[in-house]
PDB file of N, CA and C in Angstrom:
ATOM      1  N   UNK A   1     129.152 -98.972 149.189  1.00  0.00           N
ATOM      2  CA  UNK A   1     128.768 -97.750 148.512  1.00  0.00           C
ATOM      3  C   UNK A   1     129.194 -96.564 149.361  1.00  0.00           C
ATOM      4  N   UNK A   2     129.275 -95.595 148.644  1.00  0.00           N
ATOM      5  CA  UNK A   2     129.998 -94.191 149.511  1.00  0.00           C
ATOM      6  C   UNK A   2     128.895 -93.045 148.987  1.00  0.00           C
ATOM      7  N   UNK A   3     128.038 -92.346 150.041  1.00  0.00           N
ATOM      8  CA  UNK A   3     127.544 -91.435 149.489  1.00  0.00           C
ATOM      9  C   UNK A   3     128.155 -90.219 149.350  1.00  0.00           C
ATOM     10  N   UNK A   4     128.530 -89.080 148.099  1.00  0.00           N
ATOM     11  CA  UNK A   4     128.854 -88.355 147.712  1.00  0.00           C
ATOM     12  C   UNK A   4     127.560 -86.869 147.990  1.00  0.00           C
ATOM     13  N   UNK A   5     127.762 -86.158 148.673  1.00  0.00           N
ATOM     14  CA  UNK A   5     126.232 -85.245 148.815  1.00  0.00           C
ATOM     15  C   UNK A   5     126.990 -83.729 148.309  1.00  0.00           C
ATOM     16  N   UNK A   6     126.520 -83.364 147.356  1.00  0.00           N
ATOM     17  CA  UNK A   6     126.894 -82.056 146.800  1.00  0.00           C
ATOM     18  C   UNK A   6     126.202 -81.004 146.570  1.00  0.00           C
ATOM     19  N   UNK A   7     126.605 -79.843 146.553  1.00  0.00           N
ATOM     20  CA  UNK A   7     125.645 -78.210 146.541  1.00  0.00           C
ATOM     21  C   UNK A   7     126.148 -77.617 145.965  1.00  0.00           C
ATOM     22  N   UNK A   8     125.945 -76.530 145.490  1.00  0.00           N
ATOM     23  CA  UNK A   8     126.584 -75.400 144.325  1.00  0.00           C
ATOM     24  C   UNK A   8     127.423 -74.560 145.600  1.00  0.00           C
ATOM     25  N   UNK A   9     126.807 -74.270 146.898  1.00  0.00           N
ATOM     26  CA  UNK A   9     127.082 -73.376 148.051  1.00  0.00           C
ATOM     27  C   UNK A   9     127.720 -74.122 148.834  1.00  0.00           C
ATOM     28  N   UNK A  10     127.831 -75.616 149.023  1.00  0.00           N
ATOM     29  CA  UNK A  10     128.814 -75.710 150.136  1.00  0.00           C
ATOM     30  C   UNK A  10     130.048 -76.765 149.421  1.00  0.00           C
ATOM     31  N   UNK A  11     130.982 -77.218 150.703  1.00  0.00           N
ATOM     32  CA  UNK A  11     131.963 -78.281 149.826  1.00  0.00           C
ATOM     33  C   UNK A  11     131.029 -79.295 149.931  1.00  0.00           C
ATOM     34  N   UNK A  12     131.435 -80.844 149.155  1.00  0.00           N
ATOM     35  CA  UNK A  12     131.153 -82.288 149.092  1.00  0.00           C
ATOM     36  C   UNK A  12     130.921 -82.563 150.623  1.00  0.00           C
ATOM     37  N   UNK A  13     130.537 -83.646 150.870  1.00  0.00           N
ATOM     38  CA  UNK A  13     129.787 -84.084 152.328  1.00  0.00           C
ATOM     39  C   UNK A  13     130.170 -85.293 151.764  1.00  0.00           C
ATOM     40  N   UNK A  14     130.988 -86.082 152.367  1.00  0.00           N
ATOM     41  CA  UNK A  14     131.254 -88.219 151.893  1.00  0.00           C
ATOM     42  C   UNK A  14     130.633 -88.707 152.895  1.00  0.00           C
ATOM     43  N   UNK A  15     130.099 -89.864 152.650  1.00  0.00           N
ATOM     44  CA  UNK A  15     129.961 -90.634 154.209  1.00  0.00           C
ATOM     45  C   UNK A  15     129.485 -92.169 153.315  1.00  0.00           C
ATOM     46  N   UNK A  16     130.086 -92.913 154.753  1.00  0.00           N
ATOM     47  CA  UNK A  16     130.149 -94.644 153.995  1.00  0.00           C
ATOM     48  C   UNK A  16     128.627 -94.599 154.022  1.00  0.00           C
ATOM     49  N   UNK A  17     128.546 -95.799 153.482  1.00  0.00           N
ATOM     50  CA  UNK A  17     126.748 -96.105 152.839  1.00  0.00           C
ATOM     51  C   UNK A  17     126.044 -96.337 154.409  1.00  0.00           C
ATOM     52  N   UNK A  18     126.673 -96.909 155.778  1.00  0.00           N
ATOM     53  CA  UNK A  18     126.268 -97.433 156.472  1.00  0.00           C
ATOM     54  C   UNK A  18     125.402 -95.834 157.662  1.00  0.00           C
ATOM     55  N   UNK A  19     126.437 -94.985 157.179  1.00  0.00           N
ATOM     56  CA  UNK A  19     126.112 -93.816 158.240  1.00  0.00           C
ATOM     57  C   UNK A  19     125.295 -92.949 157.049  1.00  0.00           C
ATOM     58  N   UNK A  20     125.608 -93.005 155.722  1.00  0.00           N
ATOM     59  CA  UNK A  20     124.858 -92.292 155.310  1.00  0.00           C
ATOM     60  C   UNK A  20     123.092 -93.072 154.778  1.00  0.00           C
ATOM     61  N   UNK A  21     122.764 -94.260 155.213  1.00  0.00           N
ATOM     62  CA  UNK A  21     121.701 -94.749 155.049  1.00  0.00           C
ATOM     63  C   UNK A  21     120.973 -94.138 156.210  1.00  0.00           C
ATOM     64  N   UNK A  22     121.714 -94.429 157.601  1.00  0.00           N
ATOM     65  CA  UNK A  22     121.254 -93.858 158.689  1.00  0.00           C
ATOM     66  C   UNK A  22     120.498 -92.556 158.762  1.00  0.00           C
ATOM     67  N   UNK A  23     121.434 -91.664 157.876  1.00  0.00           N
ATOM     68  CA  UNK A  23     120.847 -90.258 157.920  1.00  0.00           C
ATOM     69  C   UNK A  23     119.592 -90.058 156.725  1.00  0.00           C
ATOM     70  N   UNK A  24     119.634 -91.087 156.051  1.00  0.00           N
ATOM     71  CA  UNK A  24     118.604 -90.631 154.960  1.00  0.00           C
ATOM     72  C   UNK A  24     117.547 -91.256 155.644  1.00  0.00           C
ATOM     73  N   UNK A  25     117.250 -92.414 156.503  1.00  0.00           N
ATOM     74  CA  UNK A  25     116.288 -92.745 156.629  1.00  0.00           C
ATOM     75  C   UNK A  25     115.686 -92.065 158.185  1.00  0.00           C
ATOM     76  N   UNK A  26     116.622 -91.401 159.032  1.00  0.00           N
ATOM     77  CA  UNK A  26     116.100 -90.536 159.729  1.00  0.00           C
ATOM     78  C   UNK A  26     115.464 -89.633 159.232  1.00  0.00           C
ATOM     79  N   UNK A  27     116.162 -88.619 158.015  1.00  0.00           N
ATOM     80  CA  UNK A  27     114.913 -87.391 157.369  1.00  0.00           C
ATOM     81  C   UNK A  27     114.003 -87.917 156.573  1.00  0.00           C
ATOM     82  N   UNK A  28     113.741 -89.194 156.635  1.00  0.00           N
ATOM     83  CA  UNK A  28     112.261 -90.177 156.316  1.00  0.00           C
ATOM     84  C   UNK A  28     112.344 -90.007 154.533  1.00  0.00           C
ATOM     85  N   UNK A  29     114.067 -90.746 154.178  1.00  0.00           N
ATOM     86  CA  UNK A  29     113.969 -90.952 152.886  1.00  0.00           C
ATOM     87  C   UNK A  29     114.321 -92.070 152.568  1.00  0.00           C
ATOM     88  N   UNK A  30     114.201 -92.877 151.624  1.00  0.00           N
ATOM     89  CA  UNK A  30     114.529 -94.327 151.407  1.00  0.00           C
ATOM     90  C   UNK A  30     116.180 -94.102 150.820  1.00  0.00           C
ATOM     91  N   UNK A  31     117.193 -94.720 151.679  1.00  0.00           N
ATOM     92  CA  UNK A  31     118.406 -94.621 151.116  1.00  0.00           C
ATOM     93  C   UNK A  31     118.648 -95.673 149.095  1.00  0.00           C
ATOM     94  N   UNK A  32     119.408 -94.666 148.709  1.00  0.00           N
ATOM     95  CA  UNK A  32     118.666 -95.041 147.220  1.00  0.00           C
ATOM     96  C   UNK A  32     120.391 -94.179 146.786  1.00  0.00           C
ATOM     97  N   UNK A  33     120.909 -95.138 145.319  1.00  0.00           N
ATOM     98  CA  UNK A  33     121.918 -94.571 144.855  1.00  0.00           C
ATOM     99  C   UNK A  33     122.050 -93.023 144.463  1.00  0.00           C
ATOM    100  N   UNK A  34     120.708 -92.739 144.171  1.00  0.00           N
ATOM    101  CA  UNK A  34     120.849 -90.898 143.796  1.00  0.00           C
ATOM    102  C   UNK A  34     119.891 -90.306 144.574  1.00  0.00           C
ATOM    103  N   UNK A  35     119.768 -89.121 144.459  1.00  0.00           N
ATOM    104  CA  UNK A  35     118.669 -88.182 145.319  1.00  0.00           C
ATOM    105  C   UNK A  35     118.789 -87.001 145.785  1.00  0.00           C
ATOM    106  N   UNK A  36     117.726 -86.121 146.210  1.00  0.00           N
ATOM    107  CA  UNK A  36     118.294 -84.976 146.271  1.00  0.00           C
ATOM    108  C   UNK A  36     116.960 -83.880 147.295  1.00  0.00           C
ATOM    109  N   UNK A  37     117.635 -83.320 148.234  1.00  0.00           N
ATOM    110  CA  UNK A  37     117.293 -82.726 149.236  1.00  0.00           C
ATOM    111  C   UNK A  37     116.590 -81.279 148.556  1.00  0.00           C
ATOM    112  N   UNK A  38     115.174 -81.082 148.771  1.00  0.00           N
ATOM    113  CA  UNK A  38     114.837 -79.670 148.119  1.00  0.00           C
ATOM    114  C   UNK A  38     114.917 -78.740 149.231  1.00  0.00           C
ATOM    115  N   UNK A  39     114.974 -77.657 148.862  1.00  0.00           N
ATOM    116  CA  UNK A  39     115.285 -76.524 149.809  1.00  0.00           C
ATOM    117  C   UNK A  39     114.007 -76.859 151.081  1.00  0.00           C
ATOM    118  N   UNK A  40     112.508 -76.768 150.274  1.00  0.00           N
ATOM    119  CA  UNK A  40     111.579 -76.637 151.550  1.00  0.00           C
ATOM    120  C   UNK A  40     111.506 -78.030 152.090  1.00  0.00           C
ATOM    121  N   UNK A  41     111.437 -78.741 151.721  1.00  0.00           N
ATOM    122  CA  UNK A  41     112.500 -80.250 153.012  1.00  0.00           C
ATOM    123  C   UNK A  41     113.189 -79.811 153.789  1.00  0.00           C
ATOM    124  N   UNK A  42     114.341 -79.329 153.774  1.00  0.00           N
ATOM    125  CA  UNK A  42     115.511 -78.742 154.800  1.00  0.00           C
ATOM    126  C   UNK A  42     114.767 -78.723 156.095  1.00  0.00           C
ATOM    127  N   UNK A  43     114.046 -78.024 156.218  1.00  0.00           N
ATOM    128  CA  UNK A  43     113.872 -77.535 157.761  1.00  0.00           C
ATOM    129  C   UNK A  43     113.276 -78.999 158.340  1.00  0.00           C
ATOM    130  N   UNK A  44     112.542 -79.347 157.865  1.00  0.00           N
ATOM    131  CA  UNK A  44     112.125 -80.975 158.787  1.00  0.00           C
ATOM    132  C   UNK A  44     113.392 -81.503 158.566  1.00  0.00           C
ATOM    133  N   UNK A  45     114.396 -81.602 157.345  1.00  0.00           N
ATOM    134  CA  UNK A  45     115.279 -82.533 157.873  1.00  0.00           C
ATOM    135  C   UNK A  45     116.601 -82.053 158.733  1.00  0.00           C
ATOM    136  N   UNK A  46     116.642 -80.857 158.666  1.00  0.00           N
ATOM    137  CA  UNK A  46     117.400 -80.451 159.982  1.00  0.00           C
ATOM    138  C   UNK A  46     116.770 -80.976 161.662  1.00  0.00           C
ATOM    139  N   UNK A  47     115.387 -80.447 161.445  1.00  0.00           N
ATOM    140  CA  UNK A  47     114.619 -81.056 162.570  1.00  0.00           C
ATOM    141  C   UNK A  47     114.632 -82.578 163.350  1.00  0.00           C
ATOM    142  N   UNK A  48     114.922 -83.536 161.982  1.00  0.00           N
ATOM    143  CA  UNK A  48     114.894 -84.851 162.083  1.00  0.00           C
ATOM    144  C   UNK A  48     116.276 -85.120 162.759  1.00  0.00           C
ATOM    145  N   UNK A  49     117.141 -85.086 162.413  1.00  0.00           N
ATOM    146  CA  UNK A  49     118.558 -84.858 162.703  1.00  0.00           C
ATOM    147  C   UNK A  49     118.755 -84.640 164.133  1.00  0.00           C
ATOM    148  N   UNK A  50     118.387 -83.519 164.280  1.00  0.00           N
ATOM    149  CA  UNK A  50     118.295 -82.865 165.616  1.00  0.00           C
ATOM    150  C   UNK A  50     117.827 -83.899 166.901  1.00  0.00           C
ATOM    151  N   UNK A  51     117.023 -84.036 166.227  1.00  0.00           N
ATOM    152  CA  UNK A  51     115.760 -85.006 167.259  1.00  0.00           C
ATOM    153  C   UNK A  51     116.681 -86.276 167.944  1.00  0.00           C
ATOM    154  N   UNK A  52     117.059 -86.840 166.313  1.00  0.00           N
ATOM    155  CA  UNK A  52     117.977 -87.996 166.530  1.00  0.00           C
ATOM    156  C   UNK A  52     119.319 -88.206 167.186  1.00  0.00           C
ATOM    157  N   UNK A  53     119.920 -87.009 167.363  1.00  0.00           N
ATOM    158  CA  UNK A  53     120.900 -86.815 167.512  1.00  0.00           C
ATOM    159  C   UNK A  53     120.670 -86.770 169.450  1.00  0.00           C
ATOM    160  N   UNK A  54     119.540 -85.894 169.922  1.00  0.00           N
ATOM    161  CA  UNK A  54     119.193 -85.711 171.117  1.00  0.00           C
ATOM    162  C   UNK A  54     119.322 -87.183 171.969  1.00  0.00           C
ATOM    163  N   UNK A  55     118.206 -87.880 170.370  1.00  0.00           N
ATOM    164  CA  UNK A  55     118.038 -89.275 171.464  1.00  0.00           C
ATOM    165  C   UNK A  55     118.908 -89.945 171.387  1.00  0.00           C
ATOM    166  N   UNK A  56     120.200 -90.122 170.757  1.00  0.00           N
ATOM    167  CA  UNK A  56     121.396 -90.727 170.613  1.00  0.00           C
ATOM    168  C   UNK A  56     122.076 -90.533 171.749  1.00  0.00           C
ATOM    169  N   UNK A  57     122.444 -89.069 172.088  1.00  0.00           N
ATOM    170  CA  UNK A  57     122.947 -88.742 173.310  1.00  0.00           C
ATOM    171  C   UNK A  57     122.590 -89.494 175.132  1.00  0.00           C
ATOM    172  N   UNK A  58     120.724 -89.398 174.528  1.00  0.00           N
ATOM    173  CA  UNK A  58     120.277 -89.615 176.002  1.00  0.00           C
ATOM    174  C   UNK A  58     120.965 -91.016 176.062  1.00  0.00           C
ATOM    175  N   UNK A  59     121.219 -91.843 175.355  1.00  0.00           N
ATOM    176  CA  UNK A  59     121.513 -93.151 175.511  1.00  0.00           C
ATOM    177  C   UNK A  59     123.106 -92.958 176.702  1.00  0.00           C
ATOM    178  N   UNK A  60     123.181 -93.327 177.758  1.00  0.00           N
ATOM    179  CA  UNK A  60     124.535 -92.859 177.843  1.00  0.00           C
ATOM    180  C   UNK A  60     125.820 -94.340 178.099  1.00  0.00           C
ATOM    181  N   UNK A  61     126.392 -93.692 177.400  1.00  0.00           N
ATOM    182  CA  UNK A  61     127.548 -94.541 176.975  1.00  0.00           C
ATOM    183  C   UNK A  61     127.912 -95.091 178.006  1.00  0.00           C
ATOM    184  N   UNK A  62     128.072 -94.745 179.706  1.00  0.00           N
ATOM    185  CA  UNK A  62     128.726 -95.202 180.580  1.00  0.00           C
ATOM    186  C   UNK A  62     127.686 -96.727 180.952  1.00  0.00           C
ATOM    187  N   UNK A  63     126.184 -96.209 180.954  1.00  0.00           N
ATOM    188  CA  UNK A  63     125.154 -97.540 181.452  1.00  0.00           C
ATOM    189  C   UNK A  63     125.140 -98.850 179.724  1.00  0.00           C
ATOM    190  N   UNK A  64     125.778 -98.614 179.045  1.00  0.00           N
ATOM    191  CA  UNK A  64     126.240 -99.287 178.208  1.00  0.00           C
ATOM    192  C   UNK A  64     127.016-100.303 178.512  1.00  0.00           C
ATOM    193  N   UNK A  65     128.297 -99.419 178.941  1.00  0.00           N
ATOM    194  CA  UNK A  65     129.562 -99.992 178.698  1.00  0.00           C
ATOM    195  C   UNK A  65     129.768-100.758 180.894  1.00  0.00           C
ATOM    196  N   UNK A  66     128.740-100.056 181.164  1.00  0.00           N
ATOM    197  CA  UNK A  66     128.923-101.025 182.733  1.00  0.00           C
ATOM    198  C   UNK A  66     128.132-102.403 182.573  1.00  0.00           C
ATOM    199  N   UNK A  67     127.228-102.296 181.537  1.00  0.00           N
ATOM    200  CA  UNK A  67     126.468-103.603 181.368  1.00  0.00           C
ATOM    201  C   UNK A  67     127.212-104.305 180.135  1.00  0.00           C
ATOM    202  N   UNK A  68     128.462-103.843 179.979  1.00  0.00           N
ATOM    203  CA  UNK A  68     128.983-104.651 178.934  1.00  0.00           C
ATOM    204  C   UNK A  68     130.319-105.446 180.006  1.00  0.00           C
ATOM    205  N   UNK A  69     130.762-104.901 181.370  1.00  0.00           N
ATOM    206  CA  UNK A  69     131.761-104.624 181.991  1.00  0.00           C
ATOM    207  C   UNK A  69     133.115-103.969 181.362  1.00  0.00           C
ATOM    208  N   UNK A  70     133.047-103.426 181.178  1.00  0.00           N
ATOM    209  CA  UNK A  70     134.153-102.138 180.520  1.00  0.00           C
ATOM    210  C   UNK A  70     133.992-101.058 181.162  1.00  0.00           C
ATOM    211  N   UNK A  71     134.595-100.202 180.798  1.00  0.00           N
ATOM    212  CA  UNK A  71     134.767 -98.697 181.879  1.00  0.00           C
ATOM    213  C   UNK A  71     134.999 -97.554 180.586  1.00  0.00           C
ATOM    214  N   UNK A  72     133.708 -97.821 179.901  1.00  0.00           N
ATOM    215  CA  UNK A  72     133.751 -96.437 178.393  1.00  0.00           C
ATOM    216  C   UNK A  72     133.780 -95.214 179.314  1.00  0.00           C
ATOM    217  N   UNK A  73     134.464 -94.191 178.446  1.00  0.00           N
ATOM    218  CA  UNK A  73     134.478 -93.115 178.470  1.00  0.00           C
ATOM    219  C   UNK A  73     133.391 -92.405 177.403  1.00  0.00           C
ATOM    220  N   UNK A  74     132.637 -91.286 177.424  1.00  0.00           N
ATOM    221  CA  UNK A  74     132.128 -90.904 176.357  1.00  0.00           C
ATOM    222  C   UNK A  74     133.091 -90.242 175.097  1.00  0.00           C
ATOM    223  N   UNK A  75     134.506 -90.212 175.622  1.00  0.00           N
ATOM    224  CA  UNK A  75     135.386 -90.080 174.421  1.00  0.00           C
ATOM    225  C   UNK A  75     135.539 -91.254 173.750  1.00  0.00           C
ATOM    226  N   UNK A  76     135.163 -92.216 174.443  1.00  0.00           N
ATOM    227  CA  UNK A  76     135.348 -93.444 173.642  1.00  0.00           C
ATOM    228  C   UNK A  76     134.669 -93.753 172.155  1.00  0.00           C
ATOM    229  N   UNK A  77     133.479 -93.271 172.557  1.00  0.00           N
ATOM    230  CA  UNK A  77     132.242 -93.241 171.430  1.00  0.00           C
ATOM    231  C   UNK A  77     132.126 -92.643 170.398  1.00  0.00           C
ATOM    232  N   UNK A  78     131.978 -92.713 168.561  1.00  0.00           N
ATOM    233  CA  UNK A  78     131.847 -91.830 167.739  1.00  0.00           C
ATOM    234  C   UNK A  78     130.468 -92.318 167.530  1.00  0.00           C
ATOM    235  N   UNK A  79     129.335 -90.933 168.141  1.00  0.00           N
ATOM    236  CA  UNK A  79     128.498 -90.941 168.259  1.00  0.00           C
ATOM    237  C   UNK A  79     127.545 -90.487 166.323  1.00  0.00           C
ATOM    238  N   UNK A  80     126.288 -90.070 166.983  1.00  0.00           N
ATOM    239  CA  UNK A  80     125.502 -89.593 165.834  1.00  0.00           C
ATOM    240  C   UNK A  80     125.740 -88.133 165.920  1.00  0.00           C
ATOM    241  N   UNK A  81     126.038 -87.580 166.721  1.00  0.00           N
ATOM    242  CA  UNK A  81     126.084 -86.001 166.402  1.00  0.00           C
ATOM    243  C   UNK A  81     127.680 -86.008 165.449  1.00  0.00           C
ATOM    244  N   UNK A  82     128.474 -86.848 165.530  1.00  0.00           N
ATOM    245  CA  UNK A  82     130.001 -86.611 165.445  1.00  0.00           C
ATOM    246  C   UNK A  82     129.867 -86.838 163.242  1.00  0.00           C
ATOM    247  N   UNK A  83     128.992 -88.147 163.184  1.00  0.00           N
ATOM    248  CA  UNK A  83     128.347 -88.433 161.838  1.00  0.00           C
ATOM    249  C   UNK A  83     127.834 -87.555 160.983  1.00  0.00           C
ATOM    250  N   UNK A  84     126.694 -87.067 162.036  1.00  0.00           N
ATOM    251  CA  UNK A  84     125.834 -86.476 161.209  1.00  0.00           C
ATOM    252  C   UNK A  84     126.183 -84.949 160.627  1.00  0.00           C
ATOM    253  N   UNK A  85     126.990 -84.229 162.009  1.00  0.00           N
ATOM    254  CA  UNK A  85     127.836 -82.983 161.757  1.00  0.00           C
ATOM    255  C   UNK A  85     127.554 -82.265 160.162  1.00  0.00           C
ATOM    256  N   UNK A  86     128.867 -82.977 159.426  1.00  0.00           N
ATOM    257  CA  UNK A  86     128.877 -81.559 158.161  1.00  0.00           C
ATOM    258  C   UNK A  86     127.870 -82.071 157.464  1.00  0.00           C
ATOM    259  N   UNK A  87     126.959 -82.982 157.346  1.00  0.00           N
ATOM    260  CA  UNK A  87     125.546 -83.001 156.424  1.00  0.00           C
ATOM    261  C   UNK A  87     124.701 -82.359 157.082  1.00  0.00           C
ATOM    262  N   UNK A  88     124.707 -82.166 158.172  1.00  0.00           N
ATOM    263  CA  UNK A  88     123.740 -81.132 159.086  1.00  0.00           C
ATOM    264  C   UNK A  88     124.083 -79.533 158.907  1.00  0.00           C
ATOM    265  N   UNK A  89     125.159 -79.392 158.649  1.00  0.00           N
ATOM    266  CA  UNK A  89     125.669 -77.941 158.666  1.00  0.00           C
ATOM    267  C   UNK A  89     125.754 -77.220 156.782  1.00  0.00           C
ATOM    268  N   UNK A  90     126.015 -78.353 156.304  1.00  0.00           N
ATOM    269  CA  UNK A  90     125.550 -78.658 154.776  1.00  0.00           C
ATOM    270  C   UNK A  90     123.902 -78.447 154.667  1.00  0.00           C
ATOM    271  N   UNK A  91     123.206 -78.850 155.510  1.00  0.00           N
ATOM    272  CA  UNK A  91     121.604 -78.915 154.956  1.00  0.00           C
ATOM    273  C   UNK A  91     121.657 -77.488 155.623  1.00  0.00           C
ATOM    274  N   UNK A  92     121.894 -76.784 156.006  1.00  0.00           N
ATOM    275  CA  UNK A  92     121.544 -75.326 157.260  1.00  0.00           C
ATOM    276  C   UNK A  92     122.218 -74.447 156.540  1.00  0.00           C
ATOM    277  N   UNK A  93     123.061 -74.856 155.377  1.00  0.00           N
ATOM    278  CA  UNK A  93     123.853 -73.702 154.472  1.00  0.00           C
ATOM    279  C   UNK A  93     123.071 -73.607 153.280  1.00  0.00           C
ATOM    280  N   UNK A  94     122.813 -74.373 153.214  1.00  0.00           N
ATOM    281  CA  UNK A  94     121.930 -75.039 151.991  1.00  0.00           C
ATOM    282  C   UNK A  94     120.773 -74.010 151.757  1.00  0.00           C
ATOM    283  N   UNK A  95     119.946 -74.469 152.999  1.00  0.00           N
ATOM    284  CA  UNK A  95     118.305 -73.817 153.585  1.00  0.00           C
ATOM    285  C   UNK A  95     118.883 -72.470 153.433  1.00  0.00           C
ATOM    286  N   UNK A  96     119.940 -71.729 154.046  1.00  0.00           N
ATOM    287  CA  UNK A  96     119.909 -70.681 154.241  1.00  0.00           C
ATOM    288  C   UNK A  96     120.453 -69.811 153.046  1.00  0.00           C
ATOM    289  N   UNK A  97     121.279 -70.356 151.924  1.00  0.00           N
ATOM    290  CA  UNK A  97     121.270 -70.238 150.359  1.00  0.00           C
ATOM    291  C   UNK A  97     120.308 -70.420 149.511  1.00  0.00           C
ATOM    292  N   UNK A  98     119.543 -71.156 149.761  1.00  0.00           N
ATOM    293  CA  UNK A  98     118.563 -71.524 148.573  1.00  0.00           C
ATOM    294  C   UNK A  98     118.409 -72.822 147.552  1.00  0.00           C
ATOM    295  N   UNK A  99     119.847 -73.613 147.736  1.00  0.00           N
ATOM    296  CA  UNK A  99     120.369 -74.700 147.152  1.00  0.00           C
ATOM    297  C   UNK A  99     119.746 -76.188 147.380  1.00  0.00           C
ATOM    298  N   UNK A 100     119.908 -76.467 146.566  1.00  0.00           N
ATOM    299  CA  UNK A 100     119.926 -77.910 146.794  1.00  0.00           C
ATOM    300  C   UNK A 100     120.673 -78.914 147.187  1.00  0.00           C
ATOM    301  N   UNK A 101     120.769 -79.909 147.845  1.00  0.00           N
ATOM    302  CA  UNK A 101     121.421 -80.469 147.973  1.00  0.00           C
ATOM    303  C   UNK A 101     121.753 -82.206 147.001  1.00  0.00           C
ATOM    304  N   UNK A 102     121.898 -82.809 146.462  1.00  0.00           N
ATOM    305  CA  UNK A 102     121.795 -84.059 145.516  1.00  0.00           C
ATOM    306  C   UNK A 102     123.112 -84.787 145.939  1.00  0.00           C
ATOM    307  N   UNK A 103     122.947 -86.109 145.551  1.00  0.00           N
ATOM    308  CA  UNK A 103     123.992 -87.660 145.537  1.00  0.00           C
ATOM    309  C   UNK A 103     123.851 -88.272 144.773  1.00  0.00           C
ATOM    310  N   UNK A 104     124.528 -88.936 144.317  1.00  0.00           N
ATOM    311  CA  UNK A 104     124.140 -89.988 143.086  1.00  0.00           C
ATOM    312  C   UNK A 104     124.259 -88.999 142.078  1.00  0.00           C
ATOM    313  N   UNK A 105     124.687 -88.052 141.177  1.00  0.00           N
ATOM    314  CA  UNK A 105     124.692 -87.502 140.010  1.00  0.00           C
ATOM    315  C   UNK A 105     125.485 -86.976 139.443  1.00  0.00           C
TER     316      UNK A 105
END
């Protein structure tokens, strides 16, 4: 499945089902073929995002990849901030328009 996330105010947002389940169930929604982000949601789910994205980071790629024996670089990694990006900047255009955001419709 491919989620499609659309707004009257910004462009389309795609993301495979696997990264975009991720993000729905971080802003504490059940990933589901349709749905749709209301404006006063936004700010917790920017918040949620945020949060997640922090603790994604703290993880660091190098104590990973030395307990894997490899020698990662953090360029190596397409992290959660790199994912979550234009649905995050999409929900913050959104909030700050008035819009909604919806998938599945």
């Amino acid at each position: 499945m491919i989620y499609k996330f659309k707004s009257k105010v910004a462009g389309d947002v795609i993301m495979l089902a696997p990264h975009g389940d991720q993000i729905l169930r971080i802003v504490g929604k059940e990933p589901s073929a349709q749905g749709i982000f209301e404006v006063a949601d936004m700010p917790a789910a920017i918040a949620a995002v945020e949060q997640a994205v922090a603790a994604d980071e703290a993880t660091s790629p190098q104590d990973e990849a030395t307990s894997a024996g490899s020698t990662a670089t953090p360029a190596d990694r397409i992290g959660l901030r790199q994912r979550a990006w234009p649905l995050l900047e999409m929900l913050k255009r959104c909030h700050a328009e008035g819009a909604v955001i919806v998938w599945g419709v």
